[in-house]
Protein backbone atom coordinates (compact mmCIF):
# COMPACT_ATOMS: atom_id res chain seq x y z
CA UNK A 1 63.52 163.76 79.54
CA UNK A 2 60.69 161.80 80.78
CA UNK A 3 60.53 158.13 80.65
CA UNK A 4 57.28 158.23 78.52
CA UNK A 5 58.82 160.88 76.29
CA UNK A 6 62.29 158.81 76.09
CA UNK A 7 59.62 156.06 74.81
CA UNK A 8 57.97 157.89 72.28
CA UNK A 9 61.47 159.22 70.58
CA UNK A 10 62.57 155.72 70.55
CA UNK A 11 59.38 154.39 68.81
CA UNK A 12 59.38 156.61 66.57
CA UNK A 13 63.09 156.32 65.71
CA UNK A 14 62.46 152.82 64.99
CA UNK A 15 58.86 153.45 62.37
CA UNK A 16 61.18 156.20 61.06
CA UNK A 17 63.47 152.81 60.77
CA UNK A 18 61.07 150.47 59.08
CA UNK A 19 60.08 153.48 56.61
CA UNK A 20 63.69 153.59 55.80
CA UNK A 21 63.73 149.85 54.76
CA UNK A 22 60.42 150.27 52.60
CA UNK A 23 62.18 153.09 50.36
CA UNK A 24 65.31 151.26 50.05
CA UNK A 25 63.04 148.16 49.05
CA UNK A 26 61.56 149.74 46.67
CA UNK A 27 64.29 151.81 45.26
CA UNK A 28 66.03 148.16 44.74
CA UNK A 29 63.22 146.62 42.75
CA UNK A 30 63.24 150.08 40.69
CA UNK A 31 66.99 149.66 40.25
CA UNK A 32 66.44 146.15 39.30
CA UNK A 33 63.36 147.03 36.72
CA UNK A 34 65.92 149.57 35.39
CA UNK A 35 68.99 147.93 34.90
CA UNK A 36 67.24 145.22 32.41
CA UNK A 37 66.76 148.63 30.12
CA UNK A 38 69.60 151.22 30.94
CA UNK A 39 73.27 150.70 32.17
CA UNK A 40 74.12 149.61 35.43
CA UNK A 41 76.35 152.73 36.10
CA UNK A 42 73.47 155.03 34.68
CA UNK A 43 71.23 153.81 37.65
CA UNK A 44 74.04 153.85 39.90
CA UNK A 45 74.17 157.91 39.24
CA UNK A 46 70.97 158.29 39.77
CA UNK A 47 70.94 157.09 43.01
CA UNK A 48 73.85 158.84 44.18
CA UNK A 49 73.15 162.14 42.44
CA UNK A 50 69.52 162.89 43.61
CA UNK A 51 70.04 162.35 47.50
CA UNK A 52 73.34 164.28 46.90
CA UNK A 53 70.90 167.32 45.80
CA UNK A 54 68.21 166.90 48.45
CA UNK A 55 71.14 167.24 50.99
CA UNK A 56 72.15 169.87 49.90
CA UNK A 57 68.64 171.67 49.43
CA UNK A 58 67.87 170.75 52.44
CA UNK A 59 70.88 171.24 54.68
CA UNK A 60 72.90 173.57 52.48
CA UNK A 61 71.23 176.67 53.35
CA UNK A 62 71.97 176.12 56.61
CA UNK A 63 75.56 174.80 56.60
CA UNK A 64 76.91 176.00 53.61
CA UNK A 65 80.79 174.96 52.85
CA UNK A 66 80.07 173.47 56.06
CA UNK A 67 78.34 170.33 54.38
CA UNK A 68 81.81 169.39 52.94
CA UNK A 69 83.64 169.51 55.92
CA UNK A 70 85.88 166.76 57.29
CA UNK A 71 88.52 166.12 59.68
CA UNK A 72 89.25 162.92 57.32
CA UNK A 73 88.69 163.52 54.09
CA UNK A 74 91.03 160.54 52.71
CA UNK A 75 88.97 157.85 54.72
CA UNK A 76 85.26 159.91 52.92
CA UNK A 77 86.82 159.43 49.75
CA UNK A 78 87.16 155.74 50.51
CA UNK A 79 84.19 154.98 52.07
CA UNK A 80 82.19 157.03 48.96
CA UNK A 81 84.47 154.66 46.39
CA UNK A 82 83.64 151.34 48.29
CA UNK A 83 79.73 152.43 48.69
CA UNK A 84 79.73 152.83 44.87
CA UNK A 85 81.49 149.63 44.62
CA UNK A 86 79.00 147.87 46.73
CA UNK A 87 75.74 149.93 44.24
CA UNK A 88 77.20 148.65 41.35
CA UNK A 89 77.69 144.97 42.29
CA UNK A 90 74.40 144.95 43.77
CA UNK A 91 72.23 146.27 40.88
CA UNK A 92 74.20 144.03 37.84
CA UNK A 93 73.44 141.18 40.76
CA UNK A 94 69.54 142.19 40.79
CA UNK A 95 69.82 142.62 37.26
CA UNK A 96 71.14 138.66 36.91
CA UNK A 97 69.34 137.12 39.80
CA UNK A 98 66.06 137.28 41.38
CA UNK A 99 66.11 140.14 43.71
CA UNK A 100 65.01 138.09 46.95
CA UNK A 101 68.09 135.58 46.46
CA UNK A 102 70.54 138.83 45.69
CA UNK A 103 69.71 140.71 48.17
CA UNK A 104 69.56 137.82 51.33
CA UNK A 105 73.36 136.63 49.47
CA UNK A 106 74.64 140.89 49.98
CA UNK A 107 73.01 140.40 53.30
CA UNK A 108 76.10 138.68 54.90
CA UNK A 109 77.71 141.97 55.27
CA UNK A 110 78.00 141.81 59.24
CA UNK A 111 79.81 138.30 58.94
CA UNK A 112 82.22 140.02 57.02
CA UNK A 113 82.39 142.56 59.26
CA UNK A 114 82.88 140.01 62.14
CA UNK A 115 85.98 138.86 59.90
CA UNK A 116 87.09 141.98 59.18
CA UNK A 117 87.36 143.23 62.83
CA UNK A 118 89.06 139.46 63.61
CA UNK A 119 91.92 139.23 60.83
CA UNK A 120 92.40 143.40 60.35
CA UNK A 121 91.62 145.01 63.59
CA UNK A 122 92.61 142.35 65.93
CA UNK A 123 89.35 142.73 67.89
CA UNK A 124 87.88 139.54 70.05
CA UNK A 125 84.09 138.42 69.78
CA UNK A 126 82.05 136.18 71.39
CA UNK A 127 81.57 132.90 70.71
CA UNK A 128 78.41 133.56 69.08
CA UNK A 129 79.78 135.41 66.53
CA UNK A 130 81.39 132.86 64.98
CA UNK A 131 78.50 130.37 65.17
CA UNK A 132 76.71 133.70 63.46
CA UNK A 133 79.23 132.96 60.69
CA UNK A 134 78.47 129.55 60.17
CA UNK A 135 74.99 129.73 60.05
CA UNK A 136 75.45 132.76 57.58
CA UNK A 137 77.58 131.21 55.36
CA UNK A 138 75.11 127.94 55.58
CA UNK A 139 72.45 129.95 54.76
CA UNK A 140 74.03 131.68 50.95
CA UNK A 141 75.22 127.93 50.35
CA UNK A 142 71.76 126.71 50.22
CA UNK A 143 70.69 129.95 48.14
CA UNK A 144 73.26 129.23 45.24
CA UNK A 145 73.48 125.28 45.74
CA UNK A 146 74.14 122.93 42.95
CA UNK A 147 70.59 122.03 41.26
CA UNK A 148 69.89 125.52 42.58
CA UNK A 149 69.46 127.69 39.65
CA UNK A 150 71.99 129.90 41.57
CA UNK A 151 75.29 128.20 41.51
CA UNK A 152 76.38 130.59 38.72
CA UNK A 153 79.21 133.33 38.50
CA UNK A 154 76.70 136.28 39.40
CA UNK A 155 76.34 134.43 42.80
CA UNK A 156 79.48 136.14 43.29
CA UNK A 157 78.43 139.60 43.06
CA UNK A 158 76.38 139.92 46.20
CA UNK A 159 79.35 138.45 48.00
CA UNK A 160 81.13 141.30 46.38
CA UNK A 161 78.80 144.06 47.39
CA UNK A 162 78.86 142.88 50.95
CA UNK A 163 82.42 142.89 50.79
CA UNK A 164 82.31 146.49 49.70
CA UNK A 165 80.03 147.07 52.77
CA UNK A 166 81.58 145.44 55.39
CA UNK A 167 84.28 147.36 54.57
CA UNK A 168 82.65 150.36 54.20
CA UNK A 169 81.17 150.12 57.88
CA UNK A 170 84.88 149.35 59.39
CA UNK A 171 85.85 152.61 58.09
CA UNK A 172 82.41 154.46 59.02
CA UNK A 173 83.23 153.39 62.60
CA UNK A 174 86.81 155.65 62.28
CA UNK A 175 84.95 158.73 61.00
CA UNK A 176 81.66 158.82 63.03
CA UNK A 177 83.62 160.60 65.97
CA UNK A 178 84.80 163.53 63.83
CA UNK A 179 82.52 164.44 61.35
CA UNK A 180 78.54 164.58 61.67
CA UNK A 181 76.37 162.00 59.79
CA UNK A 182 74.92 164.33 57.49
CA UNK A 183 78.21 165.74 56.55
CA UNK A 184 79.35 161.74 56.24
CA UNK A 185 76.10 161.34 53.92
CA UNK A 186 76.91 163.68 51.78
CA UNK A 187 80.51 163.23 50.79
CA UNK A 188 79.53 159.78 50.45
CA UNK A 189 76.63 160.59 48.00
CA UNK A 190 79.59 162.80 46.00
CA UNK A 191 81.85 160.84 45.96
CA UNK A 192 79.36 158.43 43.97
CA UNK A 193 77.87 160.93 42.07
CA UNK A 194 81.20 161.84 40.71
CA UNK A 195 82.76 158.56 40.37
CA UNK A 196 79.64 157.42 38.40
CA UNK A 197 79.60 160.25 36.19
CA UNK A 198 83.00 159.93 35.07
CA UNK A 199 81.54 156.36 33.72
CA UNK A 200 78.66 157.78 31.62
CA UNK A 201 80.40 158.53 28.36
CA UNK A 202 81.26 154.84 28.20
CA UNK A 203 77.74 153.64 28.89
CA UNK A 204 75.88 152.91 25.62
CA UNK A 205 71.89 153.47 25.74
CA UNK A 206 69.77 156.22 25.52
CA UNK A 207 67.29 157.40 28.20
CA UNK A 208 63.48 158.44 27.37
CA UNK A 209 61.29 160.75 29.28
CA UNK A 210 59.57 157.82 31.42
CA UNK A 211 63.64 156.21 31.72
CA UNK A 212 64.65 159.19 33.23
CA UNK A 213 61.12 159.95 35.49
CA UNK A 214 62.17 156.59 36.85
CA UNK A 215 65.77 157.24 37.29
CA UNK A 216 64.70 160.12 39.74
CA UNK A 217 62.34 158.13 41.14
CA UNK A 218 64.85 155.55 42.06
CA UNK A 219 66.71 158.35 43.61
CA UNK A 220 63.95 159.72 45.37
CA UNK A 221 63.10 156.85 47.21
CA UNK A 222 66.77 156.09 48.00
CA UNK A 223 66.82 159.57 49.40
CA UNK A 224 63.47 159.65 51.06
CA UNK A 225 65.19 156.44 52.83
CA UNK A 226 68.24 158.53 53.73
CA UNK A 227 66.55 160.77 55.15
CA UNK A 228 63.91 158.84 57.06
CA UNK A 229 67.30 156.91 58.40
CA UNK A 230 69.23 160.72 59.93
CA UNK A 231 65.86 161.24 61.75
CA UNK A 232 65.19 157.68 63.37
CA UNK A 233 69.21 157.90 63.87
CA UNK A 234 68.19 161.28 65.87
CA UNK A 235 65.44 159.74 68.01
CA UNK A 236 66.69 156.44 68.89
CA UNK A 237 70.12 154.66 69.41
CA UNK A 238 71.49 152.62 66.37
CA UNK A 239 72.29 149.83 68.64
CA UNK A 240 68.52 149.70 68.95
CA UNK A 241 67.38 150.40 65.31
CA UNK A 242 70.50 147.67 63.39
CA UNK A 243 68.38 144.49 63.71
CA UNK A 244 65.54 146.65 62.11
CA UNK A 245 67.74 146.59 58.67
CA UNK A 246 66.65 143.48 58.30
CA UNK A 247 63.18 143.88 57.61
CA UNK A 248 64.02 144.88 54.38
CA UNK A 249 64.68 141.69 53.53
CA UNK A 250 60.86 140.82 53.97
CA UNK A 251 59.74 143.85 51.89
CA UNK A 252 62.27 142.99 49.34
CA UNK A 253 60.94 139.04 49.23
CA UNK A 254 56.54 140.88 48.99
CA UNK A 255 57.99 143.43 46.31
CA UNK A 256 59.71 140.84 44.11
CA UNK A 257 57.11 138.52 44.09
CA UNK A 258 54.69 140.97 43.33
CA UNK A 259 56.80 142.79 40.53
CA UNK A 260 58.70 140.18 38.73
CA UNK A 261 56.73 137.24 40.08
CA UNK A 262 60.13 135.73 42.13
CA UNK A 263 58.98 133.58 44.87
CA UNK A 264 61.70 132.02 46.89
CA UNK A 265 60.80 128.20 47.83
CA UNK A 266 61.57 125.13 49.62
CA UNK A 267 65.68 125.38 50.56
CA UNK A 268 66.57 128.76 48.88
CA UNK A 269 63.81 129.86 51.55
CA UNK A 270 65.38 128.50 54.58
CA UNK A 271 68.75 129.93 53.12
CA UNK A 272 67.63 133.35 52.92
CA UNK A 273 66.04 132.92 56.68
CA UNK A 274 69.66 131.62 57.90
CA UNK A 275 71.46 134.41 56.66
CA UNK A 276 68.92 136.83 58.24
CA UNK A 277 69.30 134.66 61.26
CA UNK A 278 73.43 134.57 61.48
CA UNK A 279 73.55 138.32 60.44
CA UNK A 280 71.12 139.24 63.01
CA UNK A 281 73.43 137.49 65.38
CA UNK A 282 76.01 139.27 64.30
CA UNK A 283 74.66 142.91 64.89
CA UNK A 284 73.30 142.00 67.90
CA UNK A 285 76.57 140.71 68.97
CA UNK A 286 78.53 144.54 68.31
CA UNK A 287 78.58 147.99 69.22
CA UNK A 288 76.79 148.96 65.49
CA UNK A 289 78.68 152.36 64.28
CA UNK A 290 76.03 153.20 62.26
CA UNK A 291 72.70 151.34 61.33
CA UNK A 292 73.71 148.95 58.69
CA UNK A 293 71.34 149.50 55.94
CA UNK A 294 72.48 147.27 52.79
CA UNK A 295 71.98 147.67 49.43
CA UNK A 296 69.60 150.71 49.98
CA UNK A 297 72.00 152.83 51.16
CA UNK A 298 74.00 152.86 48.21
């Protein structure tokens, strides 16, 4: 391959990137306009259950049983249950927080990560990554600081959905040399489709024509941001597109204030910049498995 070609594939793996970020963005403030009307797990099956379909519409004709196939399908079944997790936490968070400050809190998933590969894998980083940690951790103190407005129990369910994350991407790192990413995708989707459906008798609210247009929508646009992600993955090297994850936080901050009128100000702004800022330290810092695409992912 040329240079100029090499180039063009890697530009346009990273706009396929930032087009990923958009549809997650806005399938989070759709979540988050949701789950003030319908059940958290109701929105949570949408946006497992309609990617799940366009993968296999799209790739099932092609692969068949093939989609399903795994050379470690207890470690799938996990990652699918901690993704779900990590949707669940993450939309009752938007639903009881602005989305700016839940979303820049869930956003300290590669600091746990950093942990993670410390305390469980017995891995060595750089020096940097622990100064990364700091200046994370800095960063979601100032978000949900006394005086705040923040400093409330919800604060704790970003921190859970990153938790659910980080852990999720230690255990994408054992699978991504076996099994293909769009086989990964799916069993993932599934697995959440499944695990959320088993939820829906117990969820009390009934869904309206325009509730359930929107539900799809939701899981449209997660999908559309699925797939935008396998094709940037295909063109460029995820090393090079991880620090791109973060512009969602930007589109998430522009879609918030425009929807729901949240404007983050004064010192929650400067904490949401510092946990961009020690999480983009982080990734920069590692080998990424995978490109680590928060909340919209799930």
């Amino acid at each position: 391959m040329s240079a100029a070609a090499h180039r063009h594939r890697n530009r346009r793996g990273m706009l396929l990137a930032v087009a990923a970020t958009l549809m997650f963005a806005c399938a989070d403030t759709l979540s988050k306009f949701l789950a003030g009307r319908y059940p958290v797990n109701q929105v949570a099956f949408a946006r497992y259950s309609v990617p799940m379909v366009l993968l296999a519409i799209v790739y099932g004709p092609r692969r068949g049983r093939g989609l399903l196939a795994t050379r470690q399908p207890g470690l799938q079944v996990l990652r699918g249950l901690l993704l779900t997790g990590a949707t669940l936490t993450i939309v009752l968070a938007m639903r009881l927080m602005p989305i700016a400050e839940a979303q820049a809190i869930s956003f300290v998933h590669p600091l746990l990560l950093t942990l993670i590969a410390v305390l469980f894998l017995h891995e060595r980083v750089h020096a940097s990554a622990w100064v990364a940690v700091a200046v994370g951790f800095a960063g979601v103190l100032l978000i949900v600081r006394p005086g705040g407005g923040y400093a409330t129990p919800a604060a704790l369910l970003p921190l859970a959905m990153a938790l659910c994350y980080a852990a999720y991407q230690a255990l994408t790192r054992h699978v991504t040399a076996s099994d293909s990413p769009v086989n990964s995708l799916f069993l993932v989707m599934l697995v959440g489709a499944v695990a959320t459906a088993a939820s829906l008798p117990f969820a009390h609210g009934r869904t309206d024509l325009r509730g359930a247009l929107l539900l799809i929508c939701a899981g449209l646009l997660s999908g559309s941001g699925h797939f935008c992600m396998i094709h940037a993955l295909e063109s460029s090297p995820a090393s090079r597109l991880a620090p791109l994850a973060y512009v969602q936080v930007a589109w998430i901050i522009v879609l918030g204030a425009w929807v729901f009128g949240n404007v983050p100000k004064g010192w929650t702004l400067l904490g949401i910049g510092l946990v961009v800022a020690g999480g983009l330290v982080a990734t920069l810092g590692r080998k990424a498995p995978g490109v680590p695409v928060p909340a919209g992912l799930a």
